[in-house]
N, C-alpha and C. Protein backbone atom coordinates (compact mmCIF):
# COMPACT_ATOMS: atom_id res chain seq x y z
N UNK A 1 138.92 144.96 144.03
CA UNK A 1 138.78 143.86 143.10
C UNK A 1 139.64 144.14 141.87
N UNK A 2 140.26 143.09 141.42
CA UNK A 2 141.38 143.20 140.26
C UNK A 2 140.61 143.38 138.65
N UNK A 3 140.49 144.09 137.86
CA UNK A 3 139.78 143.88 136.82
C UNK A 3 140.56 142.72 135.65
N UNK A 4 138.99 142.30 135.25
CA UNK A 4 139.26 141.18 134.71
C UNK A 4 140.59 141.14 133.31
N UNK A 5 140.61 141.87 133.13
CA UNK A 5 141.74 142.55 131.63
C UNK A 5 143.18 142.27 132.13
N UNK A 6 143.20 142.85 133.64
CA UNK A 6 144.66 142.61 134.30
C UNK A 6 144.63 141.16 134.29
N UNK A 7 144.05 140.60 135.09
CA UNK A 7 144.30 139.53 135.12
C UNK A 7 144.21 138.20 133.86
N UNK A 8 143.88 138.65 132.68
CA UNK A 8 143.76 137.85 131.58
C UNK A 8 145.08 138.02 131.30
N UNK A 9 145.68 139.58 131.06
CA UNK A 9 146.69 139.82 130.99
C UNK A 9 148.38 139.45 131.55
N UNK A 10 147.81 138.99 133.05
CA UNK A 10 148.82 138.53 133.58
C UNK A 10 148.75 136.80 133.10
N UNK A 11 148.29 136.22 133.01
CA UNK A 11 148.15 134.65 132.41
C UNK A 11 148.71 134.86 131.56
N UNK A 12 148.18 135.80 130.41
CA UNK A 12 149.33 135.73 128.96
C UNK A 12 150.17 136.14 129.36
N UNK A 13 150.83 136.78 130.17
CA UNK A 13 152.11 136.73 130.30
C UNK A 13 152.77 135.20 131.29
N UNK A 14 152.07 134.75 132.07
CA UNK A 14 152.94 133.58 132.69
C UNK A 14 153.00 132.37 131.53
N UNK A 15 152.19 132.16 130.72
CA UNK A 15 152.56 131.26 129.70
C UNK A 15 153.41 131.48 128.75
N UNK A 16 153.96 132.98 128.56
CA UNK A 16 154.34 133.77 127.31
C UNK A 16 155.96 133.76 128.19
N UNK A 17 155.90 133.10 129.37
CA UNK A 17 157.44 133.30 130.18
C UNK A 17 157.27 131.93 130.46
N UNK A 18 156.32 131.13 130.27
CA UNK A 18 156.76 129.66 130.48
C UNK A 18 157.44 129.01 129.18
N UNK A 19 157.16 129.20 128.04
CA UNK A 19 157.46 128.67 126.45
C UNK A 19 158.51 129.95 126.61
N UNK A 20 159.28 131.03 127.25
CA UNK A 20 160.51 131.65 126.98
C UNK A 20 161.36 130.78 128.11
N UNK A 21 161.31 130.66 128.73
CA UNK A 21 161.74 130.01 129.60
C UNK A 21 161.94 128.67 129.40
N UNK A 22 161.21 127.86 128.90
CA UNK A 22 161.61 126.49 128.15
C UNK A 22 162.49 126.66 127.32
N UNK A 23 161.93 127.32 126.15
CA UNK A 23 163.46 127.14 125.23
C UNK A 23 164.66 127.62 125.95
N UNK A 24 165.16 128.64 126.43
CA UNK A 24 165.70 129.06 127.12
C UNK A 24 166.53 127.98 127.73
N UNK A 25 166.00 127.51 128.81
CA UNK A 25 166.62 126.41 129.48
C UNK A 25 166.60 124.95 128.93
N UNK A 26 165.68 124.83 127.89
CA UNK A 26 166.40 123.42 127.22
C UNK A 26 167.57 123.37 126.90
N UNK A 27 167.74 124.31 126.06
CA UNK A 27 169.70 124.67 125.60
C UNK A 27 170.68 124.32 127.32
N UNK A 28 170.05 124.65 128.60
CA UNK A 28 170.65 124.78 129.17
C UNK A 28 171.24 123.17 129.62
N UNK A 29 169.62 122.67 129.24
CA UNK A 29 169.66 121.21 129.57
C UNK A 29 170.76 120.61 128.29
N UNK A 30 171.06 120.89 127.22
CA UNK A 30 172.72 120.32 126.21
C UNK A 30 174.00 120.73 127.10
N UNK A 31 173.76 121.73 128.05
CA UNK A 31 174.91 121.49 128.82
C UNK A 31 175.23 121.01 129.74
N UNK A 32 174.26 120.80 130.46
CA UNK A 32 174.38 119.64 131.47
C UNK A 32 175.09 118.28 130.70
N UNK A 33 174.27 117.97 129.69
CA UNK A 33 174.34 116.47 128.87
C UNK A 33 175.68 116.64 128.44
N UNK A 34 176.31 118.00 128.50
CA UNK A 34 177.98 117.31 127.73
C UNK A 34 178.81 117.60 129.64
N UNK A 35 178.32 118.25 130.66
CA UNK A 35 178.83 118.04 131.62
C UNK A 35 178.85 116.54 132.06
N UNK A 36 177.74 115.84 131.36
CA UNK A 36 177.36 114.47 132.02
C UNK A 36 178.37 113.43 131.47
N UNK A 37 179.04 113.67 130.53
CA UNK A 37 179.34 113.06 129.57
C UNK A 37 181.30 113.23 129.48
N UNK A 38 181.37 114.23 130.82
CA UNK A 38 183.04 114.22 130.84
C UNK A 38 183.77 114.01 131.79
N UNK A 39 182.79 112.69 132.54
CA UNK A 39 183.74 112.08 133.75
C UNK A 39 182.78 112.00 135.10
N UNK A 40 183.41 111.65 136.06
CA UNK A 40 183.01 111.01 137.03
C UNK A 40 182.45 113.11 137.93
N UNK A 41 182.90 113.66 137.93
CA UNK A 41 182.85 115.10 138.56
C UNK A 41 181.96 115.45 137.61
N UNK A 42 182.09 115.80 136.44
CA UNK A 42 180.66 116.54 135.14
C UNK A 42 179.61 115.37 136.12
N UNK A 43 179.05 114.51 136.03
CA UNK A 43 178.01 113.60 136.11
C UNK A 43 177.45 114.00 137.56
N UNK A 44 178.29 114.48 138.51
CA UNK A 44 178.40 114.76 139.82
C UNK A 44 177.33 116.69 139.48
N UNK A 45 178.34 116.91 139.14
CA UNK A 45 177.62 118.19 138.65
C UNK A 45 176.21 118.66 137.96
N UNK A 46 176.18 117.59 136.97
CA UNK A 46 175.07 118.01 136.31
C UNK A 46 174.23 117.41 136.88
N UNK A 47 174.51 116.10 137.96
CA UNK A 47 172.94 115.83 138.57
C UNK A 47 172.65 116.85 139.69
N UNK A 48 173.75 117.37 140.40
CA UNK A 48 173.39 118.43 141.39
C UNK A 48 172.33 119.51 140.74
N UNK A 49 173.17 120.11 139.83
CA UNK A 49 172.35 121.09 138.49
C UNK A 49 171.30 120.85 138.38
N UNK A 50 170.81 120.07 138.18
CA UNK A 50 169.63 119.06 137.64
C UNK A 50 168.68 119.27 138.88
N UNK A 51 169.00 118.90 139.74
CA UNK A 51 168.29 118.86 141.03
C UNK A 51 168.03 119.84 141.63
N UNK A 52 169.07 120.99 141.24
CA UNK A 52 168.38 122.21 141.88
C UNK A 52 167.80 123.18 140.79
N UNK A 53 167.48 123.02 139.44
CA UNK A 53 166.98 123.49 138.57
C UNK A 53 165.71 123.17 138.51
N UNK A 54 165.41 121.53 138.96
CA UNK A 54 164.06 121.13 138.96
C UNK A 54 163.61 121.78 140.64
N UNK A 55 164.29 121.65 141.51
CA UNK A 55 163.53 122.44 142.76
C UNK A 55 163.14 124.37 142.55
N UNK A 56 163.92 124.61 141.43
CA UNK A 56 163.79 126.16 140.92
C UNK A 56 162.72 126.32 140.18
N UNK A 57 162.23 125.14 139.13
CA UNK A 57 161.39 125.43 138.30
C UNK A 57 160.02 124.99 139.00
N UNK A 58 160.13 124.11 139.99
CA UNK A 58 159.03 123.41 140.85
C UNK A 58 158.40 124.95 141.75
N UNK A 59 159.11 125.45 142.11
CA UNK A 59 159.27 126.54 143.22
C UNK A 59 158.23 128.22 142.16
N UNK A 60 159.12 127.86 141.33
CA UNK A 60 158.56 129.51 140.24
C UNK A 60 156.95 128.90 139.56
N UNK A 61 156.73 127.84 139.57
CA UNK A 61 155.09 127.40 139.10
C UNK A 61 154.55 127.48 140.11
N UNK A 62 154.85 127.17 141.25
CA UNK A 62 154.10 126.85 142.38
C UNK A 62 153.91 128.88 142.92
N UNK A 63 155.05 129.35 143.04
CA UNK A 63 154.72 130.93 143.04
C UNK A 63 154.04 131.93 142.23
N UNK A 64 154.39 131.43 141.01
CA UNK A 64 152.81 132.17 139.81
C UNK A 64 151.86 131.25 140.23
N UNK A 65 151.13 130.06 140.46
CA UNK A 65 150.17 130.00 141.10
C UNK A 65 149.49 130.48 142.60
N UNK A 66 150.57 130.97 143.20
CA UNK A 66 149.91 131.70 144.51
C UNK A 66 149.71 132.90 144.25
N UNK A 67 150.65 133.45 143.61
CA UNK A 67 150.41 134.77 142.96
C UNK A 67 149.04 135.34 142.24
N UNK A 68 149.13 134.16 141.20
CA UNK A 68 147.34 134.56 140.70
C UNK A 68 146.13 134.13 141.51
N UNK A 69 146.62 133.46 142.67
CA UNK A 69 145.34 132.93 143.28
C UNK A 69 144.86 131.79 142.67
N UNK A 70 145.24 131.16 142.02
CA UNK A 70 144.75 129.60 141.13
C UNK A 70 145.61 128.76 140.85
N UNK A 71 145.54 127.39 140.66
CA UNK A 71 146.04 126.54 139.70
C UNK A 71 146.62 127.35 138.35
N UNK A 72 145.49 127.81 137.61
CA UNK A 72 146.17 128.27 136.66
C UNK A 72 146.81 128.59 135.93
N UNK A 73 146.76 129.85 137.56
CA UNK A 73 148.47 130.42 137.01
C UNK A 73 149.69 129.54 137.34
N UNK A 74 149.32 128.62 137.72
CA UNK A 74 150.82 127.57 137.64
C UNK A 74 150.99 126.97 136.54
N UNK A 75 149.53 126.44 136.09
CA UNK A 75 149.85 125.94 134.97
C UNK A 75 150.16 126.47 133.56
N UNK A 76 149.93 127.55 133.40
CA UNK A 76 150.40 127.92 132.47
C UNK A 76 151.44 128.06 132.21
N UNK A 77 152.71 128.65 133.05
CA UNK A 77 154.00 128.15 132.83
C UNK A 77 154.25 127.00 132.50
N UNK A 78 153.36 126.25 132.96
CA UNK A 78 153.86 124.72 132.62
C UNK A 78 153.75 124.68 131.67
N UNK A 79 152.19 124.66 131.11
CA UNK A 79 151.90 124.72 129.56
C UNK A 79 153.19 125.22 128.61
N UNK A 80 153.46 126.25 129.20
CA UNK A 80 154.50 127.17 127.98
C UNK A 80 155.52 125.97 128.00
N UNK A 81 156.07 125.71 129.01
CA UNK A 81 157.13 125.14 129.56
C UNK A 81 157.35 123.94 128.42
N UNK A 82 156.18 122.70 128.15
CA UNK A 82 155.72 121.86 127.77
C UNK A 82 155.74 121.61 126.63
N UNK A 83 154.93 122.97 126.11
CA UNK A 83 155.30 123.60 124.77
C UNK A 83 156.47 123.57 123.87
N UNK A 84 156.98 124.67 124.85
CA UNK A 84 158.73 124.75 124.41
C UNK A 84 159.62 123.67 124.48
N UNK A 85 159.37 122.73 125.04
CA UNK A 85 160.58 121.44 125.57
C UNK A 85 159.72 120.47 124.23
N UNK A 86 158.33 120.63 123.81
CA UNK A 86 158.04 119.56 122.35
C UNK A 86 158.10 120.40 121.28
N UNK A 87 158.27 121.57 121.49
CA UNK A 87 158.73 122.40 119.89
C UNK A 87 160.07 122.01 119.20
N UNK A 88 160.48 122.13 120.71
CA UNK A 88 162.52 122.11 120.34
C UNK A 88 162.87 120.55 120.30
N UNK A 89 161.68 119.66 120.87
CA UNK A 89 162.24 117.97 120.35
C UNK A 89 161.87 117.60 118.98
N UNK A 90 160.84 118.36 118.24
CA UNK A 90 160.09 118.04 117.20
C UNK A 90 160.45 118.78 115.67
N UNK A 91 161.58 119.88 116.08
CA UNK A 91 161.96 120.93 114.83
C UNK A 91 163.35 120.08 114.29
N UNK A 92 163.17 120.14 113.21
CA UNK A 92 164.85 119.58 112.15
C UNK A 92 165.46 120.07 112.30
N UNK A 93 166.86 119.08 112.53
CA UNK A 93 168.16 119.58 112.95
C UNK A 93 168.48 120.00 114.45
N UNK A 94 167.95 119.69 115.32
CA UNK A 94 167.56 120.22 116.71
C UNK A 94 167.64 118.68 117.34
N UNK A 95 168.93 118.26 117.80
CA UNK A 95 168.41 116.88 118.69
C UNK A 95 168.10 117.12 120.50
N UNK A 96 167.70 117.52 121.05
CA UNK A 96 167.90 117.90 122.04
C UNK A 96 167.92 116.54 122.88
N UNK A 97 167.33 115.63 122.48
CA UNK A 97 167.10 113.92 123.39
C UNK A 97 168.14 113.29 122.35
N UNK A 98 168.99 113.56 122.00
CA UNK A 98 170.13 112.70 121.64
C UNK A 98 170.83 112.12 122.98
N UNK A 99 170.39 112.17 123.83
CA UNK A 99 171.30 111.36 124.85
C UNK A 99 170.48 111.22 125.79
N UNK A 100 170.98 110.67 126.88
CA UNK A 100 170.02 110.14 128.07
C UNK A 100 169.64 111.20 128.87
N UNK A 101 170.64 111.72 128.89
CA UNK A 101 170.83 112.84 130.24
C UNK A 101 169.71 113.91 129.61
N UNK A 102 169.83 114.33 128.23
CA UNK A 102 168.67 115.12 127.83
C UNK A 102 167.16 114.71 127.93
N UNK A 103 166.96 113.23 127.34
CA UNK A 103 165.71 112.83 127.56
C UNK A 103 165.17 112.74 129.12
N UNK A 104 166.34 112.58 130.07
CA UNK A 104 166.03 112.73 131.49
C UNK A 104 165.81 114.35 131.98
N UNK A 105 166.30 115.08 131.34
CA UNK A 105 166.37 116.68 131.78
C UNK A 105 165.06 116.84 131.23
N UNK A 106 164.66 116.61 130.27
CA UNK A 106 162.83 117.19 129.53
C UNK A 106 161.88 115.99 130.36
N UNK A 107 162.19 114.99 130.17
CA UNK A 107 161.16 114.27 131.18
C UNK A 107 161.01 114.64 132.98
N UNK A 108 161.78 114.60 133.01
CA UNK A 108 162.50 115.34 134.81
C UNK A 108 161.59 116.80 134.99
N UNK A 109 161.73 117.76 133.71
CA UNK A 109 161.10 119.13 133.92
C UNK A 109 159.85 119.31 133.92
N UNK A 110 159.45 118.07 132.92
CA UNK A 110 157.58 118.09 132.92
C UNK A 110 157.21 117.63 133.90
N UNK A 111 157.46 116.62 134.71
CA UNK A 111 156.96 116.38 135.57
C UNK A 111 157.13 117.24 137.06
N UNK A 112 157.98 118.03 137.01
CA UNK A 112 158.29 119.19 137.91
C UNK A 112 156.87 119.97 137.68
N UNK A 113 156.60 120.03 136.85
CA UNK A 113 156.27 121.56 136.25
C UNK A 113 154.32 120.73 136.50
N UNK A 114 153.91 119.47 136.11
CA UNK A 114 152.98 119.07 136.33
C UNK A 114 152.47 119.18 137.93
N UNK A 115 153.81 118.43 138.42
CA UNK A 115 153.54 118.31 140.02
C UNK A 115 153.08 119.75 141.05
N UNK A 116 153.97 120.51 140.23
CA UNK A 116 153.42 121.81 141.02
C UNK A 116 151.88 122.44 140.47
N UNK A 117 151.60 122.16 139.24
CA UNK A 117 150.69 122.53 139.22
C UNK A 117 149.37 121.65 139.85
N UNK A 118 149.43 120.13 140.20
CA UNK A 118 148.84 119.97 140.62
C UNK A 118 148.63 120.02 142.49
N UNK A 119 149.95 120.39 142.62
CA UNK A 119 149.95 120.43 144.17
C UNK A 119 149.57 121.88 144.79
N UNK A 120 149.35 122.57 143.85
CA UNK A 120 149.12 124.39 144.01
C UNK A 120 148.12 124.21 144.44
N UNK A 121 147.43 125.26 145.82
CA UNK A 121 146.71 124.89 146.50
C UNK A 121 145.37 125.60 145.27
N UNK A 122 144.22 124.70 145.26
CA UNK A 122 143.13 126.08 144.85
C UNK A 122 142.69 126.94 145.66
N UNK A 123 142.26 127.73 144.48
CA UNK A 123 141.51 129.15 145.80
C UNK A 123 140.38 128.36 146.94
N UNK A 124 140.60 129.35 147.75
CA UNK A 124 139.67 128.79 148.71
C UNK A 124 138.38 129.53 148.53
N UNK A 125 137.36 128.90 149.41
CA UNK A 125 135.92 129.53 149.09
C UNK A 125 135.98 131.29 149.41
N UNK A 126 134.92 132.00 148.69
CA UNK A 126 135.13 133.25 148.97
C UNK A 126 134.23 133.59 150.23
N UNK A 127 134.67 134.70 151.05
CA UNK A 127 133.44 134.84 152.47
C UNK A 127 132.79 136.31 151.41
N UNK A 128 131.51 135.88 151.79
CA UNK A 128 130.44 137.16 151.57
C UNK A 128 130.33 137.76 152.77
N UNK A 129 129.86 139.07 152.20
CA UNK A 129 129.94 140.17 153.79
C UNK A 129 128.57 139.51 154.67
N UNK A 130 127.83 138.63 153.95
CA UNK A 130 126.51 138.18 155.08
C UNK A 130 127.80 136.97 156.47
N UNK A 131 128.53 136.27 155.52
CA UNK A 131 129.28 135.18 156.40
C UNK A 131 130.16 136.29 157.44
N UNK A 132 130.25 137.10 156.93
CA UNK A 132 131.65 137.63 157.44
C UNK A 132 130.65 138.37 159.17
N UNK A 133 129.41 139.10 158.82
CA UNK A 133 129.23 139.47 159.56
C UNK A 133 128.46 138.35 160.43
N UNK A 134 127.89 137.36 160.27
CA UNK A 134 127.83 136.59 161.26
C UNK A 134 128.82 135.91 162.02
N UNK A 135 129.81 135.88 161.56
CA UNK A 135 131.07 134.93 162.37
C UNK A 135 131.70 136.09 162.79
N UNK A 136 131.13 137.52 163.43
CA UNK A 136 131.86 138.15 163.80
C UNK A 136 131.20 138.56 165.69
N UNK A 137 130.50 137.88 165.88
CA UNK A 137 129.61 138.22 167.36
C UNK A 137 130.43 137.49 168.02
């Protein structure tokens, strides 16, 4: 059995890498938006980008939730995630939704980041050693 400390511990860390990981990749999302923004090939690019960044970030929530055994732990990346993408829309001097392609890259990521957490399977029921030894004749 995992003690309870580790595992509090590991949550603060998947939220504490979901809000690093947001800011992180919002910046990443201003480069897409000036790839989007320099022709018929950038636009080509940054939606590919786009598409496989959201199957990357869909993929890493959905794996810290199998990992911890819960929803949870998916969501908390998200949380961070969520966090970080309304810190960095809401601080002065910081436009990050100055353009479409950005307001589509932060709207696009939350809902990545929601979907997996709600599609993460929950734990399943636990077997007690009474179940275990009857379903064993």
């Amino acid at each position: 059995m995992v003690d309870t400390s580790v595992t509090v511990a590991g949550y603060v860390v998947l939220l504490l890498l979901g809000f690093v990981a947001g800011i992180v990749c919002s910046l990443l999302g201003g480069w897409l938006s000036w790839f989007w923004g320099t022709g018929v090939r950038g636009m080509l690019l940054a939606g590919v980008a786009l598409v496989v960044f959201l199957a990357s970030l869909y993929a890493g929530c959905r794996t810290a939730g199998w990992a911890m055994g819960s929803r949870l732990g998916a969501g908390l990346p998200a949380l961070g995630w969520v966090a970080a993408g309304l810190t960095l829309t809401f601080v002065d001097g910081i436009q990050l939704l100055a353009t479409t392609f950005s307001g589509v890259f932060h709207i696009a990521t939350i809902v990545a980041v929601i979907l997996a957490t709600l599609l993460s399977d929950p734990p399943g029921p636990t077997s007690t050693p009474a179940s275990r030894a009857g379903s064993s004749r």
